[in-house]
Protein backbone atom coordinates (compact mmCIF):
# COMPACT_ATOMS: atom_id res chain seq x y z
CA UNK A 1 85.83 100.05 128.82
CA UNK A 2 89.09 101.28 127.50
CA UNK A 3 90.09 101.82 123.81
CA UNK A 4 92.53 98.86 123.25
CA UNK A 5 89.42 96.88 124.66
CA UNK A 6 87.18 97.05 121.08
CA UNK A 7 87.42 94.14 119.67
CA UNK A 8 85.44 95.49 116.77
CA UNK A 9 88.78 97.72 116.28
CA UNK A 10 89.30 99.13 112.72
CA UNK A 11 92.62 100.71 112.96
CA UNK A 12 91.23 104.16 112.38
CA UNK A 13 93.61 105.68 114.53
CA UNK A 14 91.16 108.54 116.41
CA UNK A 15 91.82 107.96 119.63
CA UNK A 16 95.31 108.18 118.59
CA UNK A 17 94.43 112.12 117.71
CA UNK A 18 92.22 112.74 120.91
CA UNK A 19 94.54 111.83 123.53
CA UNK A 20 95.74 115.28 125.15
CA UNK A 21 99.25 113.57 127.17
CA UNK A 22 100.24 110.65 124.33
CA UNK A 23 99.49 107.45 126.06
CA UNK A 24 98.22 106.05 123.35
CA UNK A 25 100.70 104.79 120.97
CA UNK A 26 100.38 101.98 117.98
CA UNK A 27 100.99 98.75 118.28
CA UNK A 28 101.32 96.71 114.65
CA UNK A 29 100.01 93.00 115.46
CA UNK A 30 100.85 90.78 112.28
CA UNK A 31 97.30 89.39 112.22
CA UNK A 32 95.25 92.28 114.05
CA UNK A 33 96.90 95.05 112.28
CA UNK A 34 97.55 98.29 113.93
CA UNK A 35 95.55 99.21 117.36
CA UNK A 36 95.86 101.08 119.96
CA UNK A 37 98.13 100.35 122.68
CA UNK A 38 97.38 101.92 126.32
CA UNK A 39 100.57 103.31 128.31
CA UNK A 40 98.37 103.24 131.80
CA UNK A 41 100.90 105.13 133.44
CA UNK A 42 100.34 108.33 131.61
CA UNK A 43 96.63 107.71 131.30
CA UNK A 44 94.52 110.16 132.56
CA UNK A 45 91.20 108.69 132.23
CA UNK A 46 89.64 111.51 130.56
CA UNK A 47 87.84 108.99 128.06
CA UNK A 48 88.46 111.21 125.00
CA UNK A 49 89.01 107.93 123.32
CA UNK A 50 86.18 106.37 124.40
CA UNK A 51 84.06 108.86 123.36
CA UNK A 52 85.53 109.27 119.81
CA UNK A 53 85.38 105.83 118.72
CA UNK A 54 83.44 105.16 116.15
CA UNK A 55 82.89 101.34 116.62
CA UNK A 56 81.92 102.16 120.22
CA UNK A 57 79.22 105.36 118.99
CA UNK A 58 77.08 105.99 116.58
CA UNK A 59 78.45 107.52 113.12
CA UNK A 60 75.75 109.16 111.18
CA UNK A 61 74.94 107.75 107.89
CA UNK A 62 74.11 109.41 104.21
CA UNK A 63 71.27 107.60 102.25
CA UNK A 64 72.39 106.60 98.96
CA UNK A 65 72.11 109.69 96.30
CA UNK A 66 72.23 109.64 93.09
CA UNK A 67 74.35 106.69 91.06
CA UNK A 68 76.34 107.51 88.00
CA UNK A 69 78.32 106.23 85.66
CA UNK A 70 81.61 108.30 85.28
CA UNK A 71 85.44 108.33 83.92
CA UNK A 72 88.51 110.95 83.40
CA UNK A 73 88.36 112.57 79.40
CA UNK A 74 91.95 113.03 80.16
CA UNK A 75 93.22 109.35 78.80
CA UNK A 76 96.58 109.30 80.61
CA UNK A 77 94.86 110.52 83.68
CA UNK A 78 92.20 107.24 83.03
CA UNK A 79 94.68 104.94 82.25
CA UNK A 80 96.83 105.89 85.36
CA UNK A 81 93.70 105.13 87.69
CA UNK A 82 92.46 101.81 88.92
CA UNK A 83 88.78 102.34 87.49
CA UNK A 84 87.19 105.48 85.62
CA UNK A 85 90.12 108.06 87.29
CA UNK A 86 87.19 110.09 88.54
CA UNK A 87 89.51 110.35 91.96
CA UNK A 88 92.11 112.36 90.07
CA UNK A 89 89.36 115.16 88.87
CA UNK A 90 88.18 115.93 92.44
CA UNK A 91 92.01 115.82 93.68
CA UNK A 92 92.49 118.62 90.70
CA UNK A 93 88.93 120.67 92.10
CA UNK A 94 90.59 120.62 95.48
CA UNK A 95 94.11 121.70 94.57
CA UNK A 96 92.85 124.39 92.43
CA UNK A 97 90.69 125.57 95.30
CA UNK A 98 94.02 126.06 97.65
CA UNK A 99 92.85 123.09 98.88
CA UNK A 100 94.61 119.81 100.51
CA UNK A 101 94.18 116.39 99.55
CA UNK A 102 94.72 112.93 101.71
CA UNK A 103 95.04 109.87 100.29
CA UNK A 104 96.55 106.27 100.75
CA UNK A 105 99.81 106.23 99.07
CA UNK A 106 102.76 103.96 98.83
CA UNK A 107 105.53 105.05 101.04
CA UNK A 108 108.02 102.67 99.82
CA UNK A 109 107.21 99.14 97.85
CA UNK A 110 106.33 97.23 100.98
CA UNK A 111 103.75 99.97 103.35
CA UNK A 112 100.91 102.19 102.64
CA UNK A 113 100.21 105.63 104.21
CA UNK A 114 97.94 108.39 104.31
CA UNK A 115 99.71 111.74 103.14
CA UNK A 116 98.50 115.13 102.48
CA UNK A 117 99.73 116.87 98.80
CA UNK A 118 98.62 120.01 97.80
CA UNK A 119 100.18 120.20 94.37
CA UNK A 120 98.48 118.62 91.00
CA UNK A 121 101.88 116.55 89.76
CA UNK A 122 101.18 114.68 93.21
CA UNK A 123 97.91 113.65 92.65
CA UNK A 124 99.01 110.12 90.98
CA UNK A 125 100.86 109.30 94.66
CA UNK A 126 96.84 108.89 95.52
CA UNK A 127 95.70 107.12 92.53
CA UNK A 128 95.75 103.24 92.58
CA UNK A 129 94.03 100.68 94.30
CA UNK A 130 96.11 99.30 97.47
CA UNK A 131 94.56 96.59 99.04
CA UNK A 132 96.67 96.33 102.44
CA UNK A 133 95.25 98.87 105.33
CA UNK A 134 96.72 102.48 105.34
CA UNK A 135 98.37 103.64 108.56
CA UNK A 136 97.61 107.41 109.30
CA UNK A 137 99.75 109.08 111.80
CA UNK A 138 98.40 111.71 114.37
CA UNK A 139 100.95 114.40 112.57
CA UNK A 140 98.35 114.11 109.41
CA UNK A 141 95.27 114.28 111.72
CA UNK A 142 96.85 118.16 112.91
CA UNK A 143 97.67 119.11 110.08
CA UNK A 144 94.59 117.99 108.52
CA UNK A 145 92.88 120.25 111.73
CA UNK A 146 95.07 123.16 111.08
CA UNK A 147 93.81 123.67 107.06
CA UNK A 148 90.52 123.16 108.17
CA UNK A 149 90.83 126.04 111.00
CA UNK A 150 92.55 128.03 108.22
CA UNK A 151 89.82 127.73 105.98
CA UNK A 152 91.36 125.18 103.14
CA UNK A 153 89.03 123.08 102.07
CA UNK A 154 90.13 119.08 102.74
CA UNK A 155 89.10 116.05 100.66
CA UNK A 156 89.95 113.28 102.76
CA UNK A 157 89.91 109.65 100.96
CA UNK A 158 89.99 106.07 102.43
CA UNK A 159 87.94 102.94 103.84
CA UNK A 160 84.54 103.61 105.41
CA UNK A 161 86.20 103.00 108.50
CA UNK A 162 88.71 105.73 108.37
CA UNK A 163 86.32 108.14 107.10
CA UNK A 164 83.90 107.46 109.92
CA UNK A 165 86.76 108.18 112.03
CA UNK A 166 87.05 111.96 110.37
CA UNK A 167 83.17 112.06 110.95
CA UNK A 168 84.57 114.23 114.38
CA UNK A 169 85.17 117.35 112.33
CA UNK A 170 82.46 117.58 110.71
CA UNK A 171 80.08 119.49 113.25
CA UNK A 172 82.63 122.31 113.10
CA UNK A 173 83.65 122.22 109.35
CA UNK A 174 80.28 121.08 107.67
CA UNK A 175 81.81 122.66 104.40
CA UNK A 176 84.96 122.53 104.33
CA UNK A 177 85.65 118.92 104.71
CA UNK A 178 84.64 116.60 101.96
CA UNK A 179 85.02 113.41 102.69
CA UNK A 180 85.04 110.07 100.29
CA UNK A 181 84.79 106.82 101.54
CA UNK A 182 85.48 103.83 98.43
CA UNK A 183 83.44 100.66 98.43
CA UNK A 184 85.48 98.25 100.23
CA UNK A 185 85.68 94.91 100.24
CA UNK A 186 88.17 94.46 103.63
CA UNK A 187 91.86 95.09 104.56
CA UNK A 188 94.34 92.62 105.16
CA UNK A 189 97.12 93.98 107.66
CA UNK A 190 100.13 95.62 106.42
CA UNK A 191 102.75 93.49 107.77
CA UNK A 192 101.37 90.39 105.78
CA UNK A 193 101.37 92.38 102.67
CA UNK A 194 105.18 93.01 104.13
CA UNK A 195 105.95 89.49 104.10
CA UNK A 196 104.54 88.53 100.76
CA UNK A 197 107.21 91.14 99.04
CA UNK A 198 110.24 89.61 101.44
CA UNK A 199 109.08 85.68 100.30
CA UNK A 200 109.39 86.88 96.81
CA UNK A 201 112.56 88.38 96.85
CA UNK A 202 114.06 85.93 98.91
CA UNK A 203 112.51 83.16 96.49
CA UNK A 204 113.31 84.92 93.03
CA UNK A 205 116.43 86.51 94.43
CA UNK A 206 115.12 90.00 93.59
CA UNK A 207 114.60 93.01 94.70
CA UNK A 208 111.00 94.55 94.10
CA UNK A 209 111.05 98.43 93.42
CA UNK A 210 106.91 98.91 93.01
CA UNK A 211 103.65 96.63 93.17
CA UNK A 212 100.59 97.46 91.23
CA UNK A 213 97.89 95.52 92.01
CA UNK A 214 95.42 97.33 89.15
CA UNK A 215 97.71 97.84 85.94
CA UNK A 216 96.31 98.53 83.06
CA UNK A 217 97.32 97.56 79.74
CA UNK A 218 95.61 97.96 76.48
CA UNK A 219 95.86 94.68 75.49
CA UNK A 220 95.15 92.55 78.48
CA UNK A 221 93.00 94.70 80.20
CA UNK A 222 92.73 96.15 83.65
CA UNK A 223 92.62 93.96 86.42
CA UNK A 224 96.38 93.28 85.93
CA UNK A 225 99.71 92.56 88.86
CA UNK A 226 102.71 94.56 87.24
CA UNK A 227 105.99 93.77 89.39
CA UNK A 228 108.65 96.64 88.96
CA UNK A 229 112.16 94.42 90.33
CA UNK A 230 115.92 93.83 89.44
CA UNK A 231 117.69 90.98 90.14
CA UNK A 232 120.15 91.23 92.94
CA UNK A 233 123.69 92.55 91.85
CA UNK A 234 122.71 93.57 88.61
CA UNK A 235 121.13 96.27 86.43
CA UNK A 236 118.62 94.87 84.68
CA UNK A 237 114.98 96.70 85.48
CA UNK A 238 112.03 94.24 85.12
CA UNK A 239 108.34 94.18 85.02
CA UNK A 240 106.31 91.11 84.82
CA UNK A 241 102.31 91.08 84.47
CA UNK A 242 100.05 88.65 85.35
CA UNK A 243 96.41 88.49 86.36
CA UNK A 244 94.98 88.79 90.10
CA UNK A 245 95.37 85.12 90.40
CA UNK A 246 98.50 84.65 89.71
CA UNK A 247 99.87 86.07 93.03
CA UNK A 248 98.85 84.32 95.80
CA UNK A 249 98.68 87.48 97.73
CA UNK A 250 95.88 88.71 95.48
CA UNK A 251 94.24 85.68 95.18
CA UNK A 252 93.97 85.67 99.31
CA UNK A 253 92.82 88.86 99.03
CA UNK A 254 89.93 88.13 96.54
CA UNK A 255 88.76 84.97 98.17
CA UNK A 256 88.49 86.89 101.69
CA UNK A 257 91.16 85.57 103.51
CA UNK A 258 93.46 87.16 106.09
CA UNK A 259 91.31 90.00 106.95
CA UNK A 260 91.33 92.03 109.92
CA UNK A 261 88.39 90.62 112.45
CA UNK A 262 86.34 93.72 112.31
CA UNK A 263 86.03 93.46 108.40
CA UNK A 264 84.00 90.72 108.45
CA UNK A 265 81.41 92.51 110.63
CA UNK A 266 81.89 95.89 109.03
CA UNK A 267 78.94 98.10 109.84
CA UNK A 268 79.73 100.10 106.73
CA UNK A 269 78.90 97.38 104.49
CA UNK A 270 75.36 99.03 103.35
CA UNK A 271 74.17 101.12 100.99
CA UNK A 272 73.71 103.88 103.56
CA UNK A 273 77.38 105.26 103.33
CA UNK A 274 79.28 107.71 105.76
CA UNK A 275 81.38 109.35 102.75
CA UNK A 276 79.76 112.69 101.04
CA UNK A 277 80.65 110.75 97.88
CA UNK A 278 81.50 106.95 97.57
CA UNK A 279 83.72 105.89 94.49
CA UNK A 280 83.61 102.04 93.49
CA UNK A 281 83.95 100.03 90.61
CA UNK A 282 80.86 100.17 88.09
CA UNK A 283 80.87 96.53 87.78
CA UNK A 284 77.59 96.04 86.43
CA UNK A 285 77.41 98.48 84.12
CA UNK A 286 77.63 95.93 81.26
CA UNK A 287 73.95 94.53 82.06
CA UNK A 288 72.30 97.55 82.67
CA UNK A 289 73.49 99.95 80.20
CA UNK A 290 76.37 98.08 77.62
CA UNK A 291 77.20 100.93 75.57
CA UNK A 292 79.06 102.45 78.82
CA UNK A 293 80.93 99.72 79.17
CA UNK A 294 84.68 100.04 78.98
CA UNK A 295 87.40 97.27 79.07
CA UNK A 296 89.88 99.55 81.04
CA UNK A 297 87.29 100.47 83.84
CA UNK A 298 84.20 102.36 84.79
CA UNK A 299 83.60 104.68 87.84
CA UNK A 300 80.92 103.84 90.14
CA UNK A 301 80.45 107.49 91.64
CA UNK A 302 77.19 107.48 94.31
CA UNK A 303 76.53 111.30 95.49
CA UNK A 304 75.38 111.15 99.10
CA UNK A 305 74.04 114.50 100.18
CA UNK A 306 74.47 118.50 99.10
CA UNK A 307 78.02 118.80 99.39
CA UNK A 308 78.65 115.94 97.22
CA UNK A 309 76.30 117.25 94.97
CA UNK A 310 78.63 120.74 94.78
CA UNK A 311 81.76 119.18 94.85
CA UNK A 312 80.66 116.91 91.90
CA UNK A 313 78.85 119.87 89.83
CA UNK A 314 82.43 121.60 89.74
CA UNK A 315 84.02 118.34 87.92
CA UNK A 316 81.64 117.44 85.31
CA UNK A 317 83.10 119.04 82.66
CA UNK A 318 86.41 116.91 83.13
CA UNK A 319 84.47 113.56 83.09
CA UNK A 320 82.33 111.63 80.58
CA UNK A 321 79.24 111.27 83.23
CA UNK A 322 75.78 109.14 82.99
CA UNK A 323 73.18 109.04 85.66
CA UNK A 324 71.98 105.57 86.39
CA UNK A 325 68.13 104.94 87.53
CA UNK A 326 68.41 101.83 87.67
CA UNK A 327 68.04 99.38 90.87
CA UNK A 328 70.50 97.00 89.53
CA UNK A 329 73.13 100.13 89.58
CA UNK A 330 74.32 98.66 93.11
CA UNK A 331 73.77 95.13 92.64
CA UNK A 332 77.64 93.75 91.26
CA UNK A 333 78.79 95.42 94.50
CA UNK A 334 78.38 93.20 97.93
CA UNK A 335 79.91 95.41 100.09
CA UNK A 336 77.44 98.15 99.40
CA UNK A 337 74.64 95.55 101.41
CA UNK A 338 76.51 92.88 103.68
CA UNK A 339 80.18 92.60 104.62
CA UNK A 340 82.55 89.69 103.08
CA UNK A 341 81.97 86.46 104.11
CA UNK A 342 84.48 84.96 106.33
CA UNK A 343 86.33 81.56 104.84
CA UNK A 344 85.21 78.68 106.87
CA UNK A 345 89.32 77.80 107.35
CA UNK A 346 90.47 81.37 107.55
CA UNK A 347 91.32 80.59 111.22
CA UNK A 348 93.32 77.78 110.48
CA UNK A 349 95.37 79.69 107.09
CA UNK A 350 96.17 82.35 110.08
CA UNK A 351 97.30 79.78 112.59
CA UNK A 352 99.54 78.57 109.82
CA UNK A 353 100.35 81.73 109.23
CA UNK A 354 101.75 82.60 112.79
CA UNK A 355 103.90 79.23 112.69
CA UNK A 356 105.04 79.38 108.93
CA UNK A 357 105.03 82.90 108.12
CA UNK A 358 103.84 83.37 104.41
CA UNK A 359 105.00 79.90 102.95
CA UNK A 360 101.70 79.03 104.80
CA UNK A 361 99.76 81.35 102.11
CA UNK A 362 101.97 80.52 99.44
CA UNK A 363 101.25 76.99 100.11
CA UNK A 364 97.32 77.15 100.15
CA UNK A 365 97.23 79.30 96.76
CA UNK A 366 99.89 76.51 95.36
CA UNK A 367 96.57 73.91 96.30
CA UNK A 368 94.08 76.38 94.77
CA UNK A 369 95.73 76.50 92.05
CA UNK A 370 95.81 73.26 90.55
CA UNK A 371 92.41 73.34 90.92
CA UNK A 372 89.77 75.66 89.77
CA UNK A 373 92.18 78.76 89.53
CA UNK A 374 94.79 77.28 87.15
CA UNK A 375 92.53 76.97 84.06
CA UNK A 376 91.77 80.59 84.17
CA UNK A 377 95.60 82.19 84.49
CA UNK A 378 97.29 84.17 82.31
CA UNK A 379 100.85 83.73 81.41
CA UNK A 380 102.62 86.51 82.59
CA UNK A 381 104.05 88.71 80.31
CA UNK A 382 108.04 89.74 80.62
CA UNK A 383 109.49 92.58 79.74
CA UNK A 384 113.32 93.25 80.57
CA UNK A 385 114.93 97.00 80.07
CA UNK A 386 118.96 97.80 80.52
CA UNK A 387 120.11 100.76 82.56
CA UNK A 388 123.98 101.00 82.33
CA UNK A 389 126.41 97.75 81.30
């Protein structure tokens, strides 16, 4: 077997790290995603990639820990975050330790990538739900090796996937690397997200300067679109606001389709998690214990094993925190017991796809629409500000 065999490929990007002459290199498939691409000519055969897969091995597992209920005291901090800003306190614990952090962060308004910050004003870069798959580059797997041999401690954030992936270090760095893995749902490929952006500007004639897929505002609540744009040739700064299923991207996103392959299998998808801590939403909070519940979001913070248990003991004093006994704690989360469900005509949306580009998404949501999804929409709000004449 070689590595740009697994079909079961996540896009983790190890074997991109192991590979002691560079002949693997990344190949960015519009449905697959980014995999691994094989130059056999400078292959060696050494089967470092083989061997660091973590579709292809075993990764070792935490059992669940203890469940709590948890958000940032700071309220700009909260109301920055996607959920409970709980990600933003260990960031801060880090930092303050001469610590690095890596995170998913927009890189410009159309592609996500894992960087490293070490300073707190950075810390928002991480913060934010992005639901297209983060690239990470072997640069930020070196320099991620080179803190770690220096001593610095390292919180590393992403899918279960990725942090399986960083699984490797820990039988040299036991406690120095924390790693977090969020309760995923699946990743659709960064080159679709790519081509929803370019069909809106080209539609709307804009240009789109940011996309935030969890806004929160404090009358509408939190699971809000906000579009930062101006219209070509002028300077008129924009924003318009809308709930999830009013962008068809979203809305493909939320219904399942368009994911990479291995998503839908996703050994990760259990409550037995590879992260020291996992962050999620606390969805069902509101059944089990109401008086938690807040309208701009709740943290679902599980604690895995010891180190999660130190890490977390040095932020509780910057987060309103409850412990949560009970079995229904895990419940309003899927992907904590079974993987998303693949669409029966997700196969034929991606055909579509491949011949139409994204008119062939566009189209589908315009169907769903005017169904079941119109009746619960939104109008989107406008607002319009003026920078010069």
């Amino acid at each position: 077997m070689t590595i740009d065999r697994v079909t079961t490929c996540t896009g983790c990007m190890m074997c991109l790290s192991s590979c002691p002459v560079n002949a693997i290199s990344v190949k960015d498939d519009i449905l697959r995603g980014k995999v691994p691409w094989i130059d056999y000519s400078e292959c060696i055969e050494c089967d470092r990639c083989i061997r660091i897969c973590p579709e292809v091995n075993d990764v070792v597992k935490e059992k669940t820990g203890k469940v709590y209920a948890a958000f940032n005291k700071k309220n700009d901090a909260y109301m920055r975050a996607s959920s409970g800003g709980v990600f933003a306190c260990l960031a801060e614990y880090v930092i303050s330790q001469g610590g690095i952090v890596v995170g998913a962060a927009w890189t410009n308004n159309k592609n996500v990538e894992h960087i490293i910050i070490d300073n707190l004003k950075d810390i928002n870069l991480l913060q934010k739900s992005k639901y297209l798959q983060s690239s990470i580059s072997k640069t930020i797997f070196l320099q991620i090796e080179n803190a770690l041999k220096s001593n610095r401690l390292v919180l590393f954030s992403g899918t279960p996937c990725q942090v399986a992936g960083m699984k490797r270090y820990k039988k040299k760095y036991e406690d120095k690397l924390v790693l977090l893995d969020i309760v995923c749902h699946g990743v659709i490929p960064g080159r679709v997200f790519e081509t929803y952006i370019d069909y809106l500007e080209n539609r709307y004639n804009i240009d789109i300067l940011s996309f935030d897929f969890r806004h929160k505002d404090r009358r509408m609540g939190q699971y809000l679109n906000k579009i930062t744009y101006k219209k070509k040739n002028t300077m008129r700064l924009c924003e318009y606001i809308g709930t999830w299923n009013m962008s068809s991207y979203f809305y493909t996103f939320m219904m399942g389709y368009m994911y990479r392959e291995s998503c839908y299998q996703c050994k990760y998808s259990t409550k037995e998690r590879v992260g020291d801590i996992t962050l999620g939403d606390f969805w069902g909070i509101k059944a089990i214990r109401p008086e938690l519940h807040r309208r701009h979001g709740l943290s679902l913070v599980i604690v895995n094993n010891e180190l999660g248990n130190r890490v977390m003991t040095n932020i509780m004093k910057s987060i309103e925190v409850h412990e949560i006994n009970d079995e229904r704690a895990l419940a309003d989360n899927p992907q904590l017991s079974h993987p998303c469900t693949k669409p029966n005509d997700n196969e034929q949306l991606m055909q579509e796809y491949k011949k139409k580009g994204y008119k062939a998404i566009a189209e589908k949501y315009k169907r769903a629409r005017s169904g079941r999804c119109k009746s619960k929409c939104i109008l989107l709000v406008k607002k319009i500000y003026y920078f010069g004449k």
